[in-house]
Protein backbone atom coordinates (compact mmCIF):
# COMPACT_ATOMS: atom_id res chain seq x y z
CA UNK A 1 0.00 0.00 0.00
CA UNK A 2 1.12 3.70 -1.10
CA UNK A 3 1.17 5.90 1.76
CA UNK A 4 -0.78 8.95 1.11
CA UNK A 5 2.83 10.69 1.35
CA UNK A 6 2.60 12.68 -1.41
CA UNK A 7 0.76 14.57 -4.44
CA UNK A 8 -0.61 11.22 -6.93
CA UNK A 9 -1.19 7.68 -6.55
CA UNK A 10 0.09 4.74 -8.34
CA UNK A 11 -3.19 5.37 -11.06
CA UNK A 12 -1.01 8.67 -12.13
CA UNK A 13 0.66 8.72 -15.59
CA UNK A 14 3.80 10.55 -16.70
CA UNK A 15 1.76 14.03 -17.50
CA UNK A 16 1.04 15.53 -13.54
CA UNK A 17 -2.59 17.23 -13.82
CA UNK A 18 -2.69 20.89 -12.69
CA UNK A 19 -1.82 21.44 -9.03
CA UNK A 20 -4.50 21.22 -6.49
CA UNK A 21 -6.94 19.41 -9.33
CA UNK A 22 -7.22 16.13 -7.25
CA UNK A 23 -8.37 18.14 -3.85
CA UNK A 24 -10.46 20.63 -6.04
CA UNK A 25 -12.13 17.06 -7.22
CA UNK A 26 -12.29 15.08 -4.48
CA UNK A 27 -13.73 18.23 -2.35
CA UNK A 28 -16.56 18.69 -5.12
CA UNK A 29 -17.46 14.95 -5.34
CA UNK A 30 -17.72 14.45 -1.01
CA UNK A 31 -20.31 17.54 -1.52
CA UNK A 32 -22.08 16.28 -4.01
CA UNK A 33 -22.65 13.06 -1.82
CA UNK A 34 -23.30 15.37 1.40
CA UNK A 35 -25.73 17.11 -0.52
CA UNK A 36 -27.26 13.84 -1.53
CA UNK A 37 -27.37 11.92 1.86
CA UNK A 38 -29.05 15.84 3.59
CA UNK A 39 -31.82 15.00 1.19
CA UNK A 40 -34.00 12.97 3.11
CA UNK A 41 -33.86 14.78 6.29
CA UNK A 42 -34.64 18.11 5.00
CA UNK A 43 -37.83 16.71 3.05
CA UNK A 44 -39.16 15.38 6.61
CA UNK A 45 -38.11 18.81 7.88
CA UNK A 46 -39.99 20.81 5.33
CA UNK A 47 -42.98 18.33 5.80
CA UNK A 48 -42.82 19.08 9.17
CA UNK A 49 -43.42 23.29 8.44
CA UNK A 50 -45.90 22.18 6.25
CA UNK A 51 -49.49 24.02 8.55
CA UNK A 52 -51.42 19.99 7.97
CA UNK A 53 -52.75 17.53 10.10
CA UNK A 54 -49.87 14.84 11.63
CA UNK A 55 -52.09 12.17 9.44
CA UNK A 56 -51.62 14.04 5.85
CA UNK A 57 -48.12 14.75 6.70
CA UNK A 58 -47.25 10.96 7.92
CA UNK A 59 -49.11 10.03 4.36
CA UNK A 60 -46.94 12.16 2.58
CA UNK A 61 -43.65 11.30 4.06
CA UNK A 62 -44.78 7.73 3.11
CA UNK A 63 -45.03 8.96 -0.38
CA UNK A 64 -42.19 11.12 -0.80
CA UNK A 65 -40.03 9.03 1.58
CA UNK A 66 -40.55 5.25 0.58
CA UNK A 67 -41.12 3.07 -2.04
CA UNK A 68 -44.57 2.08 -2.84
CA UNK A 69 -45.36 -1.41 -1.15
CA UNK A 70 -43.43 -4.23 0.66
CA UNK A 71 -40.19 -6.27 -0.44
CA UNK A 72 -38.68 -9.10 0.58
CA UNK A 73 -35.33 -8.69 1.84
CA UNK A 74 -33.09 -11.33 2.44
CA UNK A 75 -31.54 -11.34 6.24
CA UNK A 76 -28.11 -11.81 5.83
CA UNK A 77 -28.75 -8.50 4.11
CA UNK A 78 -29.86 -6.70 7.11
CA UNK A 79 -27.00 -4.53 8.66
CA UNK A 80 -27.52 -2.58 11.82
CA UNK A 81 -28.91 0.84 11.92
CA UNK A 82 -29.65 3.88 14.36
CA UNK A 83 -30.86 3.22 18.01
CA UNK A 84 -32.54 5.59 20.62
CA UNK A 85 -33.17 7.98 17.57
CA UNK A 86 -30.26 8.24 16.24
CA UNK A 87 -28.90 7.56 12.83
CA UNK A 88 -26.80 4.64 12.86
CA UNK A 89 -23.98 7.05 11.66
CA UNK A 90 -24.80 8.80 14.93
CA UNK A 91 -24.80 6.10 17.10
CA UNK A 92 -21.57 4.65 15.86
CA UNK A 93 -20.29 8.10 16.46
CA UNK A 94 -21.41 8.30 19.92
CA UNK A 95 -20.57 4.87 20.91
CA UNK A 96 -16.81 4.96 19.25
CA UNK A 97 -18.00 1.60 17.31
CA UNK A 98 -17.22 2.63 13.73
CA UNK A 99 -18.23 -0.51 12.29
CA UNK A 100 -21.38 -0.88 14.23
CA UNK A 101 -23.21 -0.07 11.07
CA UNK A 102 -21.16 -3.12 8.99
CA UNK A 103 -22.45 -5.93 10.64
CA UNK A 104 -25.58 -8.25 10.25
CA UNK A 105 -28.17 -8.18 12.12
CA UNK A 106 -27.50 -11.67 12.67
CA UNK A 107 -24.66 -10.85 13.71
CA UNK A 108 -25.30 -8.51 15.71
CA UNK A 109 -26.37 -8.00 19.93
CA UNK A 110 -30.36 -8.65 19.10
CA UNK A 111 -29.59 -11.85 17.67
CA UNK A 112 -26.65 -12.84 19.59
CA UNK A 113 -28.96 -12.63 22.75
CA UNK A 114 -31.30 -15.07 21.29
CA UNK A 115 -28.91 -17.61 20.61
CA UNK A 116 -28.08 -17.54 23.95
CA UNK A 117 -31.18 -17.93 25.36
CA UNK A 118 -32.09 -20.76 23.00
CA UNK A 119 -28.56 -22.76 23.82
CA UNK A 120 -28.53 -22.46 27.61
CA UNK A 121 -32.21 -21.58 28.71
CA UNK A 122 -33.17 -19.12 31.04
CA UNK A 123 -30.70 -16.43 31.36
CA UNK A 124 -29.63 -14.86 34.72
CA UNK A 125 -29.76 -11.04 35.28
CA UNK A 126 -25.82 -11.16 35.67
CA UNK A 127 -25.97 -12.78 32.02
CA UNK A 128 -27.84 -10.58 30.13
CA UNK A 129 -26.32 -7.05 31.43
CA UNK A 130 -23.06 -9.01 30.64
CA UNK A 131 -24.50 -10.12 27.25
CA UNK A 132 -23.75 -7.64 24.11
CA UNK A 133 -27.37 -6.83 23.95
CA UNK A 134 -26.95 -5.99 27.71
CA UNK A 135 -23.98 -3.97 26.89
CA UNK A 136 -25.32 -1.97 24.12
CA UNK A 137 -28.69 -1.43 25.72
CA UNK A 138 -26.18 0.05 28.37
CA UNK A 139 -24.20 2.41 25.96
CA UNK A 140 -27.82 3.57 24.80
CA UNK A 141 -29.05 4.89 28.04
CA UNK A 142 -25.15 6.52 28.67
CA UNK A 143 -26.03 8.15 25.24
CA UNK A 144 -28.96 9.41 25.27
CA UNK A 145 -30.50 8.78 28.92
CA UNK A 146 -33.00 5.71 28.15
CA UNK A 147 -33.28 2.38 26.02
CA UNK A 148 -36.74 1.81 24.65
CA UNK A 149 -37.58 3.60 28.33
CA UNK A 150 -35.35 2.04 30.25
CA UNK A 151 -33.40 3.82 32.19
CA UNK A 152 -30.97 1.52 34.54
CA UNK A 153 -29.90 -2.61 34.56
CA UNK A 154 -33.58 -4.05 35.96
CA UNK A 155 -35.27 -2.45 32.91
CA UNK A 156 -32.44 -3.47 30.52
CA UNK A 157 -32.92 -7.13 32.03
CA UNK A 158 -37.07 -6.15 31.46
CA UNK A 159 -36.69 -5.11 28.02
CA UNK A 160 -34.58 -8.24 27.34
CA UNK A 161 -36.57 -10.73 28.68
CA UNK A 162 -39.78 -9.42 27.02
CA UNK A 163 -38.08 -10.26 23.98
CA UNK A 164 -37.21 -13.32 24.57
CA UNK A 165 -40.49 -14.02 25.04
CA UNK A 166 -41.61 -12.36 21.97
CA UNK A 167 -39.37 -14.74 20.26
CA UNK A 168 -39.99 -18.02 21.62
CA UNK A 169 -43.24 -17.96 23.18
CA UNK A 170 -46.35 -19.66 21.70
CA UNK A 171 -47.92 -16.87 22.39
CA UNK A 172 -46.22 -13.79 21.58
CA UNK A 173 -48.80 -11.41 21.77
CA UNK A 174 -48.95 -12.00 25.36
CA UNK A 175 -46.18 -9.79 25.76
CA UNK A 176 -46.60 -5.53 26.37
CA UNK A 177 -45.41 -3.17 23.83
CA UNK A 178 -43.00 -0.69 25.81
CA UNK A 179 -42.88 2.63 25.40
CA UNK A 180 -40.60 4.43 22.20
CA UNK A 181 -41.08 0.18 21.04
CA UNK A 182 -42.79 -0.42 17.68
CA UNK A 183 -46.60 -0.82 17.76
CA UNK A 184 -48.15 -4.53 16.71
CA UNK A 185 -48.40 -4.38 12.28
CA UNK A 186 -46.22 -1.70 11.94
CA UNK A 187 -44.01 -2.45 8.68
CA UNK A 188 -39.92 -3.30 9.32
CA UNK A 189 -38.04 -0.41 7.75
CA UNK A 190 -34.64 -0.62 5.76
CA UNK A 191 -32.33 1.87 3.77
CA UNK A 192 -30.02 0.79 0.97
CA UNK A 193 -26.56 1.19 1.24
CA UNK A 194 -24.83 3.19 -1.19
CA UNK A 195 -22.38 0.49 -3.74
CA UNK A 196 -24.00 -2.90 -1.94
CA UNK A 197 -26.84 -4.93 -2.21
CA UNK A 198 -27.06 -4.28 1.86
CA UNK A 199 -29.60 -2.58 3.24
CA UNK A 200 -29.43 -0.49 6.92
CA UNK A 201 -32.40 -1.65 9.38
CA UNK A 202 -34.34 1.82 9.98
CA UNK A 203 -37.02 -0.19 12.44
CA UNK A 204 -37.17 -3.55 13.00
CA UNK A 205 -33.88 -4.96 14.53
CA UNK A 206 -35.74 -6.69 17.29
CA UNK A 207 -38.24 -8.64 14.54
CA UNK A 208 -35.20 -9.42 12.31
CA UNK A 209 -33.59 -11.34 15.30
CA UNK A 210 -36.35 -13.24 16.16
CA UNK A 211 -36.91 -14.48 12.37
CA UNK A 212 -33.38 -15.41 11.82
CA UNK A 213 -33.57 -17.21 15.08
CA UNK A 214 -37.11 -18.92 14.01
CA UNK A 215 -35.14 -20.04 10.57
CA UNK A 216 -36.46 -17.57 8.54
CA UNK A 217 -34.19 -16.26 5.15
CA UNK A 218 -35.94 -13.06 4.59
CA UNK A 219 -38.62 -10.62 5.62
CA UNK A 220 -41.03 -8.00 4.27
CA UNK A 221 -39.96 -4.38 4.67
CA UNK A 222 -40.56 -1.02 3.64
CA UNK A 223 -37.43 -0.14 1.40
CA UNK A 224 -36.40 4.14 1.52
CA UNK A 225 -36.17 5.42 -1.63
CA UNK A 226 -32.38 6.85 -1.56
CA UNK A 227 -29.39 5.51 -0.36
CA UNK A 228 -27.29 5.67 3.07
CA UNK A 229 -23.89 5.28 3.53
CA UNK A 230 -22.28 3.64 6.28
CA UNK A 231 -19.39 5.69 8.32
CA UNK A 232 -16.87 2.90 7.02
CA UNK A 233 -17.88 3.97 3.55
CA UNK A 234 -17.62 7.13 4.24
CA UNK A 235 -13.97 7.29 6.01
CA UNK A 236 -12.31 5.24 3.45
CA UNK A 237 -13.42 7.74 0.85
CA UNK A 238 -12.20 10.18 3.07
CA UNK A 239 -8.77 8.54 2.37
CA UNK A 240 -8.90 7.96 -1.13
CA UNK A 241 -6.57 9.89 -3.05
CA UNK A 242 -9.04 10.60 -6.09
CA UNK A 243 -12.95 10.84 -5.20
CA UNK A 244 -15.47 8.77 -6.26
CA UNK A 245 -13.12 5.78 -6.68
CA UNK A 246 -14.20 2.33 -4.54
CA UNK A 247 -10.63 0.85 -3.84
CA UNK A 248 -9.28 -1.04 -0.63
CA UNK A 249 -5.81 -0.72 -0.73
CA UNK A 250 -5.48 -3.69 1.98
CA UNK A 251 -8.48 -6.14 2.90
CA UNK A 252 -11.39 -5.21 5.14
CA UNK A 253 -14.23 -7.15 6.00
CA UNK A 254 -17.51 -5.38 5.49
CA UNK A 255 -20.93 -6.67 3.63
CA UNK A 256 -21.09 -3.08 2.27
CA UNK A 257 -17.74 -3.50 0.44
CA UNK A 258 -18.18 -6.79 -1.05
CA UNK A 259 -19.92 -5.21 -4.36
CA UNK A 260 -18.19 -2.61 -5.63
CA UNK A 261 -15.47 -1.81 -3.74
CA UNK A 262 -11.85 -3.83 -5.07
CA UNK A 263 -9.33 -4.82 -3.10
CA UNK A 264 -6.23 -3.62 -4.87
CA UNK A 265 -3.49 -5.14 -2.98
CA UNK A 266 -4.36 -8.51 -1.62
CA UNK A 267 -1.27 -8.63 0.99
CA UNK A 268 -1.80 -12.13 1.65
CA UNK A 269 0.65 -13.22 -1.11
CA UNK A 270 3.30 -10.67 1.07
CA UNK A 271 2.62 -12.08 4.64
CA UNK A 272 3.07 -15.82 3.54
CA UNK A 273 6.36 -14.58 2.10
CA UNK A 274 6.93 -12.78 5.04
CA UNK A 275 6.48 -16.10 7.29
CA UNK A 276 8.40 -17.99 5.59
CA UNK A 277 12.06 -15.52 5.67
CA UNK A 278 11.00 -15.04 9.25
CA UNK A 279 10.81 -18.76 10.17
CA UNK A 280 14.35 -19.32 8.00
CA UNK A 281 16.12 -16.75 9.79
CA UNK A 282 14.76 -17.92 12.93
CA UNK A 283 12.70 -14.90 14.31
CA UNK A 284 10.92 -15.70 17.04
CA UNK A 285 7.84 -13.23 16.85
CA UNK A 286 6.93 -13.48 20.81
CA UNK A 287 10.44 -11.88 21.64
CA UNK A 288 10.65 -9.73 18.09
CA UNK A 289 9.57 -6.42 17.26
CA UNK A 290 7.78 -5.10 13.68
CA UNK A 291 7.39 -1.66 11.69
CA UNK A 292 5.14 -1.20 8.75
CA UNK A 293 6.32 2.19 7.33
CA UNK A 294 3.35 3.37 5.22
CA UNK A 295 1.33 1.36 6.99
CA UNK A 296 -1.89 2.65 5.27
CA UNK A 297 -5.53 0.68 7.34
CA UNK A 298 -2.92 -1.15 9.47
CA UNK A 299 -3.44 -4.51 7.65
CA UNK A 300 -0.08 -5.49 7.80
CA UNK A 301 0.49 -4.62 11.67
CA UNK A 302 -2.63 -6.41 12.85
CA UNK A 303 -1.29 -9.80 11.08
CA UNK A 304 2.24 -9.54 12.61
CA UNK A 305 0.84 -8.63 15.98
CA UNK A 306 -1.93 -11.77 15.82
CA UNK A 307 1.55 -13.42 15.03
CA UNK A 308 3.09 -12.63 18.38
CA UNK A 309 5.63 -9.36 17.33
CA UNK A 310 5.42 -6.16 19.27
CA UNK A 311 3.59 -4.51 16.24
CA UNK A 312 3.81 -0.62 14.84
CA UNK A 313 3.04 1.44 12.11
CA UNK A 314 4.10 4.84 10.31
CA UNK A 315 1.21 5.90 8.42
CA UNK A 316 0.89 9.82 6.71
CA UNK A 317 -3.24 9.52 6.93
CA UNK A 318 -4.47 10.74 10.39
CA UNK A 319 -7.56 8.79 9.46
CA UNK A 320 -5.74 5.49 8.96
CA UNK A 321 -5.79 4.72 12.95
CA UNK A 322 -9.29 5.34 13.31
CA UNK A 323 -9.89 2.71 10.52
CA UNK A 324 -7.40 0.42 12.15
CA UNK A 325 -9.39 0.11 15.48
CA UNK A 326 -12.52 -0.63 13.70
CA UNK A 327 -11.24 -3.10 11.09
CA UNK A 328 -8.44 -5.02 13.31
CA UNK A 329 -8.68 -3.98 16.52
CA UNK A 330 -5.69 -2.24 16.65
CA UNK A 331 -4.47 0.02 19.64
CA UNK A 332 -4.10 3.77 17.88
CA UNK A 333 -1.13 4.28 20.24
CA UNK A 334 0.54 1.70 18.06
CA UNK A 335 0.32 3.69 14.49
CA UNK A 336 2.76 6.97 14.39
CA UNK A 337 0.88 9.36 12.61
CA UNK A 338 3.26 12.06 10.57
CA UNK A 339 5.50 12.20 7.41
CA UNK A 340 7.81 8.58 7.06
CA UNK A 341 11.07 10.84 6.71
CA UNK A 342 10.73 12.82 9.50
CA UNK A 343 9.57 10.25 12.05
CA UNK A 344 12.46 7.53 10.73
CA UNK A 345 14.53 10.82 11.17
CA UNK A 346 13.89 11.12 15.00
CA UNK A 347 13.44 6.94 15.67
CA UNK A 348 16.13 5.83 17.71
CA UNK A 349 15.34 2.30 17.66
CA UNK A 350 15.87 -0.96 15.75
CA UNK A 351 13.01 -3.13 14.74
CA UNK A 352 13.93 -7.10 13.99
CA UNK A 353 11.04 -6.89 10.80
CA UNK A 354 10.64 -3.70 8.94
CA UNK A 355 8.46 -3.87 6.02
CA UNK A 356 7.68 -0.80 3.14
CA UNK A 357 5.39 -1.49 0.35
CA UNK A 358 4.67 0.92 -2.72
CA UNK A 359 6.71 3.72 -1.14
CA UNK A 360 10.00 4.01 -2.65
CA UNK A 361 9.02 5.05 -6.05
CA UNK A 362 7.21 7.77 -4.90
CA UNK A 363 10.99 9.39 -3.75
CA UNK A 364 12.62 8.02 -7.60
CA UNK A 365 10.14 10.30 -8.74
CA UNK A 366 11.00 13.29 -6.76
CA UNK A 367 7.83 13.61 -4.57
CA UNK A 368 9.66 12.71 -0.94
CA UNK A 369 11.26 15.01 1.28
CA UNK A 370 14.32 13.41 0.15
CA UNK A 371 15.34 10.91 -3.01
CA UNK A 372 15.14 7.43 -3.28
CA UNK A 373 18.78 6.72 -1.27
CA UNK A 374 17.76 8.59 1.71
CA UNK A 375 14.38 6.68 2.52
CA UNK A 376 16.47 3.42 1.84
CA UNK A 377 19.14 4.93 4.34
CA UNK A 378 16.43 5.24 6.94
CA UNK A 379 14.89 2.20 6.74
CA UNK A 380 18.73 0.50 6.67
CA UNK A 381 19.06 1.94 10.35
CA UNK A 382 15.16 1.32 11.65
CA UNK A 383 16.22 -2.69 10.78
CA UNK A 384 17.29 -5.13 12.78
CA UNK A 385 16.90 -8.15 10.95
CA UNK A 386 15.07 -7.96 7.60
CA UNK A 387 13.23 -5.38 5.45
CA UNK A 388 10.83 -6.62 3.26
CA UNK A 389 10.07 -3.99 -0.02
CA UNK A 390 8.50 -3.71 -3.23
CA UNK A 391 8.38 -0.95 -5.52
CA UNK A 392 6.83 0.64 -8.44
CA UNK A 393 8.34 -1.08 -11.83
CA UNK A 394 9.03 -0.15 -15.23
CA UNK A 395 7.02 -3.42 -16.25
CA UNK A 396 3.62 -1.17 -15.11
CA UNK A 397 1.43 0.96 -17.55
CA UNK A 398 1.70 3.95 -14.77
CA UNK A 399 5.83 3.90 -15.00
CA UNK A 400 6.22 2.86 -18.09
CA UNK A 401 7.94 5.99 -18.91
CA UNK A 402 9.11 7.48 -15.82
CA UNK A 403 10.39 4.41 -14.09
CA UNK A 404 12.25 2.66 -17.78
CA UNK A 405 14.86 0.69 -15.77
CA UNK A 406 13.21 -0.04 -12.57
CA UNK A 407 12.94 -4.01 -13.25
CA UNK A 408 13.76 -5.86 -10.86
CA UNK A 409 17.50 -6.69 -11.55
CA UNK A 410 17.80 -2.97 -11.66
CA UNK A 411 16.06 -2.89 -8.05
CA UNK A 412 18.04 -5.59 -6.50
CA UNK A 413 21.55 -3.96 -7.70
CA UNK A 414 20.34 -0.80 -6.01
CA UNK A 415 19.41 -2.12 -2.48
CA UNK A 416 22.51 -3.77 -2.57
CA UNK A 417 24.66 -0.79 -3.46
CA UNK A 418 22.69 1.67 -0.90
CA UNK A 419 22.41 -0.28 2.13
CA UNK A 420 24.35 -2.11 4.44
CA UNK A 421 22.25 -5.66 4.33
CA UNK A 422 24.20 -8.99 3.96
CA UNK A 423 21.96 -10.43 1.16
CA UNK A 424 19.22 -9.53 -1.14
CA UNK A 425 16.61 -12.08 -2.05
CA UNK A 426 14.17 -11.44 -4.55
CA UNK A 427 11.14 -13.34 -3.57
CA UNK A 428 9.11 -12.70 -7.15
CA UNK A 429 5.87 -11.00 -8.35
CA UNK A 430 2.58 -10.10 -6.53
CA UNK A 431 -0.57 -11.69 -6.97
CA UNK A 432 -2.41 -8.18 -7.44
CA UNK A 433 -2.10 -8.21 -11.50
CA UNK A 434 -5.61 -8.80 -12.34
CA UNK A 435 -8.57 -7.05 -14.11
CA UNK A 436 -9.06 -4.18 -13.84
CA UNK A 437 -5.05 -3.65 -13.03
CA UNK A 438 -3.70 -6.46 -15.40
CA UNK A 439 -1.42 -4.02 -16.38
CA UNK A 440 0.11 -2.95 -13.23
CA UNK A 441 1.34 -4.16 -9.96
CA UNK A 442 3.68 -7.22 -10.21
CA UNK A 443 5.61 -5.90 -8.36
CA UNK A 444 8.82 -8.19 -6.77
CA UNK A 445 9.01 -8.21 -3.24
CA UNK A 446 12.55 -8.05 -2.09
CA UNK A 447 13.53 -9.51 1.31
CA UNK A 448 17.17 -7.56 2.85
CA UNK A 449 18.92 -9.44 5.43
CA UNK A 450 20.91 -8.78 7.99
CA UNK A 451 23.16 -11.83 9.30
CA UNK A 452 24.05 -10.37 12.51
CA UNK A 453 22.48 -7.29 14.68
């Protein structure tokens, strides 16, 4: 992954567009989509000024609002939404949980709950409050001072009990409808998600649940006429160097991104690479230590701390941590946010595994705060045992022309002249070479090795 370091990306050509174009476009497209997703809230607010009866101006948001009649959605389609109120990019915001809008339903604390209850019987008060429906009924009331009118653990364990009765009870219209709860008939709700087939639950988490639980595959709903967008969406085009464009530069796992959005570097292909020069020289990863300069979502830093090392990034995008603790649980602490000269520049340590992918063309090419021999100066001292690299090559459509001899005998004979590292190994091409990049990427990832610290 490219850090966002510098002006272009790996898409740019040998002609650089006027200065500032890319910002000027990527700040015209985000309004364009703010402008879109303000749409629906400021035709309930003008409905709302409107001098009519509530009645007329509940049929008319129906109208205006909705689709005509009911569709059946499928559940594993269903991805959490707002609670208490608020939009679900609301509550993620309130609750820190950035990726509370990306998962199922049945996946979710509604669901989970009910699996519980079916698998071990009655539930205990302790259980439930401990439960992640507990919990999140919990967060609720901290966020906005009640949960479906609770306000404190005995209704929590209330609310949760009624709807496990709701659920499993042969007669579920025993049970009370709560206050701020749905009334008995009243149509589930759903959004679609912007570049998915997903759709975001607008009412109806609680009825969901139960029919996934009672082995049902989809439900009837009321579908919203325009799109939402879920804050993971939204952040990673945030950090996309050219708006509009629906690229993963390192896997994330996210219903909404399955469609539309490619994963351009696969990084698997890397990390078994990685593994394997690690286990040769020996490396123990429990008593090791990692850097990932240009460290981009933190892909890279989450594997090789699942892996045992004492894991860190370097990563230009203030937004990249943010992602991180969403998409692998990463500690923030752990990802040095700031430009990769200047922070190599002040380290005064040695990692055992440094790694630096798609970065070192960027300074061939003049756009660093220093060339091509400095960076690889930098990361010479920040390594302990082994850097692993790849570059932009000349064998790519994008440096074709401004990268001609940057194959990679030309990039091996260049590590080896400007570093101090005992042996070179070029471990071969990337997997990410395939439609709609078949002409790029390929790139040979080199492994430099240091026999002795």
């Amino acid at each position: 992954m490219t850090q966002n370091l510098l002006v272009a990306s790996d898409r740019v050509g040998p002609a650089k567009p006027p200065r500032g174009y890319r910002a000027g476009l990527r700040r015209r497209v985000r309004r364009v989509q703010r402008e879109a997703r303000r749409a629906p809230g400021r035709v309930t607010q003008m409905l709302h000024k409107l001098p009519i009866s509530p009645h007329i101006r509940h049929e008319l948001a129906r109208v205006v609002l909705w689709s005509p009649g009911s569709s059946q959605i499928a559940i594993d389609d269903a991805l959490l939404g707002g609670q208490n109120g608020l939009s679900a990019a609301e509550y993620a915001a309130a609750t820190g949980d950035l990726f509370w809008p990306s998962r199922r339903v049945v996946d979710g604390p509604h669901a989970e709950l009910l699996r519980r209850s079916r698998n071990a019987g009655e539930l205990s008060d302790e259980e439930i409050l401990d439960s992640p429906y507990g919990q999140m009924a919990a967060r609720s009331i901290d966020v906005s001072g009640q949960y479906f009118s609770a306000t404190d653990a005995a209704g929590i364990v209330e609310i949760a009990r009624d709807f496990i009765d709701r659920t499993f009870s042969d007669d579920p219209g025993a049970t009370t409808t709560r206050a701020r709860q749905s009334r008995a008939g009243t149509p589930i709700l759903v959004a679609p998600i912007a570049h998915s087939d997903m759709y975001q639950v607008v009412d109806g988490h609680h009825r969901i649940a139960s029919l996934a639980i009672q082995g049902r595959e989809t439900f009837p709903a009321r579908v919203r006429r325009s799109r939402v967008r879920t804050p993971v969406q939204d952040l990673l085009e945030e950090m996309s160097w050219i708006g509009g464009n629906q690229e993963l530069y390192q896997p994330i796992d996210a219903p909404e991104l399955e469609r539309d959005w490619a994963t351009v570097r696969r990084c698997t292909d890397r990390l078994g690479a990685m593994d394997q020069v690690t286990a040769r020289l020996g490396i123990e990863p429990d008593t090791s230590s990692y850097l990932d300069v240009a460290s981009c979502y933190g892909w890279f830093v989450a594997k090789m701390r699942d892996r045992g090392f004492d894991a860190y990034g370097i990563e230009r995008d203030p937004l990249a941590p943010s992602l991180g603790v969403g998409a692998y649980g990463l500690d923030p602490n752990r990802i040095s946010v700031g430009d990769a000269v200047e922070l190599l520049t002040a380290n005064q340590r040695r990692y055992d595994v440094v790694s630096c992918f798609s970065l070192l063309h960027h300074f061939v090419l003049g756009r660093g705060s220093t060339d091509a021999e400095g960076l690889l100066e930098l990361l010479d001292q920040a390594t302990g045992r082994v850097l692993f690299l790849d570059t932009g090559q000349a064998n790519e459509a994008w440096f074709k022309e401004t990268l001609p001899e940057w194959d990679p005998p030309f990039i091996a004979k260049f590590l080896e002249k400007n570093s101090t590292f005992d042996e070179i190994i070029d471990w071969g091409p990337d997997a990410d070479a395939v439609p709609p990049y078949q002409d790029n990427y390929g790139r040979h990832l080199f492994a430099c090795i240091r026999m002795s610290t």
